[in-house]
C-alpha atoms as a PDB file:
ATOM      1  CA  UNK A   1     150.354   6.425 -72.463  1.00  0.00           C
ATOM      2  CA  UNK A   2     152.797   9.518 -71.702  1.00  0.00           C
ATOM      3  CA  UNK A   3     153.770  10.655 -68.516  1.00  0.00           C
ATOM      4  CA  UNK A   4     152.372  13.875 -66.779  1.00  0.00           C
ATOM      5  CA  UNK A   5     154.553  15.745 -65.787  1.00  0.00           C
ATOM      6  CA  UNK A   6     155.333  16.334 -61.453  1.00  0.00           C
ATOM      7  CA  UNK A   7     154.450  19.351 -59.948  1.00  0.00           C
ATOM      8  CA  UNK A   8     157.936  20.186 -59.425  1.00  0.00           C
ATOM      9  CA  UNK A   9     159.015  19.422 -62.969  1.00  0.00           C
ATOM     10  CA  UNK A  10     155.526  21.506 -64.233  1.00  0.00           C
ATOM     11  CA  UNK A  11     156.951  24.710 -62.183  1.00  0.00           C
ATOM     12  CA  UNK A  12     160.696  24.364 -62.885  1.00  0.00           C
ATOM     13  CA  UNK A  13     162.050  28.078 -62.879  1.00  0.00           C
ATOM     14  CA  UNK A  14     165.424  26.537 -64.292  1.00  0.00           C
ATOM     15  CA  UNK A  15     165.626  28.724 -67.522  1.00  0.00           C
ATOM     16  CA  UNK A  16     164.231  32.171 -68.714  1.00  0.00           C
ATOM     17  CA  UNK A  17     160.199  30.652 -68.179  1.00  0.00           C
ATOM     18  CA  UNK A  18     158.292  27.954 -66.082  1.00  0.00           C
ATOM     19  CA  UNK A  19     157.908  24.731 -67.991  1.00  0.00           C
ATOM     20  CA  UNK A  20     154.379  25.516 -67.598  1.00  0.00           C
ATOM     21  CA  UNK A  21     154.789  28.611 -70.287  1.00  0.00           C
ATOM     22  CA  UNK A  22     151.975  29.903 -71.558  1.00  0.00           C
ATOM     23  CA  UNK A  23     149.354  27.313 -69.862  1.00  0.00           C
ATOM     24  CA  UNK A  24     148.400  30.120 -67.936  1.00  0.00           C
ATOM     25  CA  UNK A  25     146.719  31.570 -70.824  1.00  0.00           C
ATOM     26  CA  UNK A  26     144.101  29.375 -71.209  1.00  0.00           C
ATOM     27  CA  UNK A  27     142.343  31.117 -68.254  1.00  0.00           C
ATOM     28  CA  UNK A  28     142.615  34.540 -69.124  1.00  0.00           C
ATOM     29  CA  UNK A  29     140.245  36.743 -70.943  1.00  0.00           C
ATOM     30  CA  UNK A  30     143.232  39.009 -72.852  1.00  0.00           C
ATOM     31  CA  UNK A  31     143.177  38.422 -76.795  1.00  0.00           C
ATOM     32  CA  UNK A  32     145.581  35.630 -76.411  1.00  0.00           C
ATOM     33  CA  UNK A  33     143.448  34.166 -73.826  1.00  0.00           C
ATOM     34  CA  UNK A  34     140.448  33.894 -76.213  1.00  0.00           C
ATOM     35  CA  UNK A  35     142.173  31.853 -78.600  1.00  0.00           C
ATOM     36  CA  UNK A  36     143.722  29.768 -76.107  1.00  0.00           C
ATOM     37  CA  UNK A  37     139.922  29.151 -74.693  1.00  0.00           C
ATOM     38  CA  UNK A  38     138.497  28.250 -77.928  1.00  0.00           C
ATOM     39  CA  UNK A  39     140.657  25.360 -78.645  1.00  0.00           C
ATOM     40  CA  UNK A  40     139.122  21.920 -77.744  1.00  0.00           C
ATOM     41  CA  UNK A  41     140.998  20.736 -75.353  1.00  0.00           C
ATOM     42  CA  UNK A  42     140.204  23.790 -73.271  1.00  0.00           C
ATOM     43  CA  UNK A  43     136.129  23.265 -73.816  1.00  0.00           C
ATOM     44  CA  UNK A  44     136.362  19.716 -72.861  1.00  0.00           C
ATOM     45  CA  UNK A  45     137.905  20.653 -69.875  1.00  0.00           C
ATOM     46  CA  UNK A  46     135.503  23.502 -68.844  1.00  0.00           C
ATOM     47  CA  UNK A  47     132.930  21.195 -69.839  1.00  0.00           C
ATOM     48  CA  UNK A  48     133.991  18.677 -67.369  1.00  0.00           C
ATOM     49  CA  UNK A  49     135.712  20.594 -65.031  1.00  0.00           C
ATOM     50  CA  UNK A  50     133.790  24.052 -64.678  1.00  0.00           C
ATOM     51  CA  UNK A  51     134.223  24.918 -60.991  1.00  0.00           C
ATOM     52  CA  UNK A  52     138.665  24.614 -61.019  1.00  0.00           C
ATOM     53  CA  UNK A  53     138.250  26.330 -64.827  1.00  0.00           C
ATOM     54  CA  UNK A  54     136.235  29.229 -62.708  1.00  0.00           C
ATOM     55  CA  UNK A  55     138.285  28.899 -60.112  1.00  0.00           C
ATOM     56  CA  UNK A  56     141.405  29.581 -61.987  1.00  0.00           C
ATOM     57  CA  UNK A  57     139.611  32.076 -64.165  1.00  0.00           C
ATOM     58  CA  UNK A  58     138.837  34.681 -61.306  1.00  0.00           C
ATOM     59  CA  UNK A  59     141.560  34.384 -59.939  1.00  0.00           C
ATOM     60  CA  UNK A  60     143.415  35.497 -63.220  1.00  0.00           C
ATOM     61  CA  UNK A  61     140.554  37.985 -63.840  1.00  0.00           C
ATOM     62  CA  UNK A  62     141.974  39.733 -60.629  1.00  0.00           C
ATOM     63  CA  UNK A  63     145.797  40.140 -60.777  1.00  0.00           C
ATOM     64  CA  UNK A  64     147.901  43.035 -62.003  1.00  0.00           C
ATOM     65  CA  UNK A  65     149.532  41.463 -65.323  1.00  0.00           C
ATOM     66  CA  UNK A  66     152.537  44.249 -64.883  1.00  0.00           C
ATOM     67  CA  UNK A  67     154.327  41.740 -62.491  1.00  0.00           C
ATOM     68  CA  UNK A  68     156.231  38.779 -63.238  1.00  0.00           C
ATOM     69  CA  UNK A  69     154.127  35.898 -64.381  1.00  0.00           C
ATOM     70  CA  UNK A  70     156.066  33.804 -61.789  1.00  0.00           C
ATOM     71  CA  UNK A  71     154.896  35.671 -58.992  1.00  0.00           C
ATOM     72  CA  UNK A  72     151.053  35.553 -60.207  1.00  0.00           C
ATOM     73  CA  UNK A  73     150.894  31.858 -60.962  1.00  0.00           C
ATOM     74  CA  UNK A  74     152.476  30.944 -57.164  1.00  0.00           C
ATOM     75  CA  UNK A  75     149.455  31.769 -55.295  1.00  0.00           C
ATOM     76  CA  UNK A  76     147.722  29.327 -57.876  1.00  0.00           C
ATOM     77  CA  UNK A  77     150.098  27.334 -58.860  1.00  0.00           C
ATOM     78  CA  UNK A  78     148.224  24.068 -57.203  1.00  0.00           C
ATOM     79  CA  UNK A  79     145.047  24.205 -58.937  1.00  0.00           C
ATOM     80  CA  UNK A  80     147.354  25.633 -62.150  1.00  0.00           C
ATOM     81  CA  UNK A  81     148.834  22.534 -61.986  1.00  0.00           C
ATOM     82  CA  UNK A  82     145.693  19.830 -61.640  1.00  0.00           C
ATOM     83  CA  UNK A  83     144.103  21.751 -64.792  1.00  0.00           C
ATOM     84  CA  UNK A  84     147.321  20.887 -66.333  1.00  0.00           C
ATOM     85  CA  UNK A  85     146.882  16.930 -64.932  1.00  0.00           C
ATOM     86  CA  UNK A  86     143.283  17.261 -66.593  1.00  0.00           C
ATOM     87  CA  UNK A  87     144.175  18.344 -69.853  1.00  0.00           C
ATOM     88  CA  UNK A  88     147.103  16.811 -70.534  1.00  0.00           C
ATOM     89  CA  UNK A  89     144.994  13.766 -71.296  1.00  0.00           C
ATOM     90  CA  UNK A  90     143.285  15.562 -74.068  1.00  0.00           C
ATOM     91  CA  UNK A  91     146.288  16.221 -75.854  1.00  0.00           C
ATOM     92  CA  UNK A  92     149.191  14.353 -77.694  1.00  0.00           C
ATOM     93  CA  UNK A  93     151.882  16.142 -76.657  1.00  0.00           C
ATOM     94  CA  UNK A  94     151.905  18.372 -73.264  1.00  0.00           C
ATOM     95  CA  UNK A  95     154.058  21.093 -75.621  1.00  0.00           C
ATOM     96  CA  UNK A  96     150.522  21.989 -77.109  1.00  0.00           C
ATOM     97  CA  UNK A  97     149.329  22.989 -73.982  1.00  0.00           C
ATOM     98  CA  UNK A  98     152.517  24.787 -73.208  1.00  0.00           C
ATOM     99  CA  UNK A  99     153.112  27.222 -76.365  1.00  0.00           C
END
């Protein structure tokens, strides 16, 4: 079994992007987001999980994407991060939920 990663390793700002990358996707409704939320680890999770997935959804729904994705994801990052916890079990590799 692989290891999740912490919440501290999952929003490491060491670098150019969060580890988390484009996770954040997966709960927006921007062309990107669409093919991010028709993958199947993403339906499983809304399946299972459907009050964080529209938790995290309206929230994302409601920000101003001209800012730094850094500073949308903080006021989120908690719930962000237990989707993440979630889903990582559907995948093989966490990098697939990350590109």
């Amino acid at each position: 079994m692989k290891e999740k990663l912490s919440f501290e390793e999952f929003t490491n700002e060491e670098g150019i992007t969060p580890k988390y990358n484009n996770f954040p996707l997966f709960f927006t409704k921007s062309f990107f987001g669409t093919l991010y939320r028709n993958r199947q680890e993403f339906l499983k999770f809304k399946k299972e999980h459907s009050d964080l997935e529209k938790t995290i959804t309206k929230y994302f729904s409601s920000v101003d994407w001209k800012k730094e994705t850094k500073k949308i994801v903080k006021p989120i990052e908690k719930e962000l991060y237990e989707a993440y916890s979630i889903m990582t079990d559907y995948v093989i590799e966490d990098e697939e939920l990350f590109q």
